[in-house]
Protein backbone atom coordinates (compact mmCIF):
# COMPACT_ATOMS: atom_id res chain seq x y z
CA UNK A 1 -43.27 115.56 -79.81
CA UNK A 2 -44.29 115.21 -83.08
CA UNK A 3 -45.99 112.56 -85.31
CA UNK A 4 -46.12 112.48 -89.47
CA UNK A 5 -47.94 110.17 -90.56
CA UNK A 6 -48.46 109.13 -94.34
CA UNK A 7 -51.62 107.91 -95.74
CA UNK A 8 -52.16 105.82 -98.79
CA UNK A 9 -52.93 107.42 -102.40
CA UNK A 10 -52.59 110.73 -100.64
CA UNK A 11 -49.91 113.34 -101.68
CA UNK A 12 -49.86 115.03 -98.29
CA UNK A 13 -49.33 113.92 -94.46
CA UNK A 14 -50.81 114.31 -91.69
CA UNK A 15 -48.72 116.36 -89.10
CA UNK A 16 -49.95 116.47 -85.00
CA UNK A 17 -48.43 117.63 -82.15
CA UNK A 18 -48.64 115.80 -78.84
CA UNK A 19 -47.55 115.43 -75.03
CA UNK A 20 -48.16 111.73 -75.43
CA UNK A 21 -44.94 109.40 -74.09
CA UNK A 22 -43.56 108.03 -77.26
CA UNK A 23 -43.53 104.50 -76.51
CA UNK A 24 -46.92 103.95 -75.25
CA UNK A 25 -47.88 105.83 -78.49
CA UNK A 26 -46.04 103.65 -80.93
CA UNK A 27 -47.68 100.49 -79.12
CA UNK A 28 -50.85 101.80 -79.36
CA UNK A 29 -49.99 102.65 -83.07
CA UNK A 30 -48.98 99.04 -83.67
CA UNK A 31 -51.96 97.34 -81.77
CA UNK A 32 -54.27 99.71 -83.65
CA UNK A 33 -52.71 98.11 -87.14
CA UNK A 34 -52.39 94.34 -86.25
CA UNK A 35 -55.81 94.67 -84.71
CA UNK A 36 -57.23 95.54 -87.94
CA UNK A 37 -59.41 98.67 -86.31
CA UNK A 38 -61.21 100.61 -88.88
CA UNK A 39 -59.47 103.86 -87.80
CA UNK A 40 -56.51 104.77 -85.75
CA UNK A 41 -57.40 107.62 -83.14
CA UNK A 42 -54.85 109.96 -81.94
CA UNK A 43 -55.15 113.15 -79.81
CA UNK A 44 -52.68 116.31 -79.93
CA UNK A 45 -51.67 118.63 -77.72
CA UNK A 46 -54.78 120.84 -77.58
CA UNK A 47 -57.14 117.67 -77.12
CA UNK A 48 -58.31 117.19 -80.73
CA UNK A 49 -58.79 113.90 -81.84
CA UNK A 50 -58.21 112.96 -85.41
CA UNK A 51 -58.89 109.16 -86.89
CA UNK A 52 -56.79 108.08 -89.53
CA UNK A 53 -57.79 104.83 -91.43
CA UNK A 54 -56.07 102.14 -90.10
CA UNK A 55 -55.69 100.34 -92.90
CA UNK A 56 -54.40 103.18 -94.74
CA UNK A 57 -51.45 104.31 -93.05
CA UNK A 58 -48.29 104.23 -94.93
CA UNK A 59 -45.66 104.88 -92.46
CA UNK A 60 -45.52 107.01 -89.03
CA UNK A 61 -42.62 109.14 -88.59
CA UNK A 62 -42.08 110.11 -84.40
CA UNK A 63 -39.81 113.28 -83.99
CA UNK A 64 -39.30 113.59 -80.27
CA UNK A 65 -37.89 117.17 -78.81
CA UNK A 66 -34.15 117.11 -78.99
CA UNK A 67 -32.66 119.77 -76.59
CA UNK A 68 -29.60 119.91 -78.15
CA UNK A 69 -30.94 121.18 -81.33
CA UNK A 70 -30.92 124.79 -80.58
CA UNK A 71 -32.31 127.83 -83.46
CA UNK A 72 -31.96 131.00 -83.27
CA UNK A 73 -29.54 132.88 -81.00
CA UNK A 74 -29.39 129.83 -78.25
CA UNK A 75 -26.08 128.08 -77.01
């Protein structure tokens, strides 16, 4: 799965890959913002952690894997 996420005054997003379940991350996304936490700490696939203000964030944008969408030479 992936996650964008948009930060404020900032021209570029933040892009991560992750085996997280997509629910459970969106909660934890949410509880991180009402909370008021100083940063919002995700982890991607390879075990990287990145903190993102929490305060900051302008939108997150969850793109989960669709197996219908196939590229290339697939059917």
């Amino acid at each position: 799965m992936e996650i964008r996420i948009g930060v404020i005054h900032t021209p570029k997003e933040l892009t991560l890959e992750t085996e997280a379940d997509p629910d459970s991350l969106v909660a934890s996304i949410e509880a991180a913002v009402a909370a008021g936490s100083t940063f919002l700490w995700l982890e991607d696939g390879k075990g990287r952690k990145v903190g993102v203000p929490a305060d900051k964030v302008a939108y997150v944008e969850v793109i989960t894997d669709d197996p219908s969408h196939v590229v290339g030479f697939g059917r």
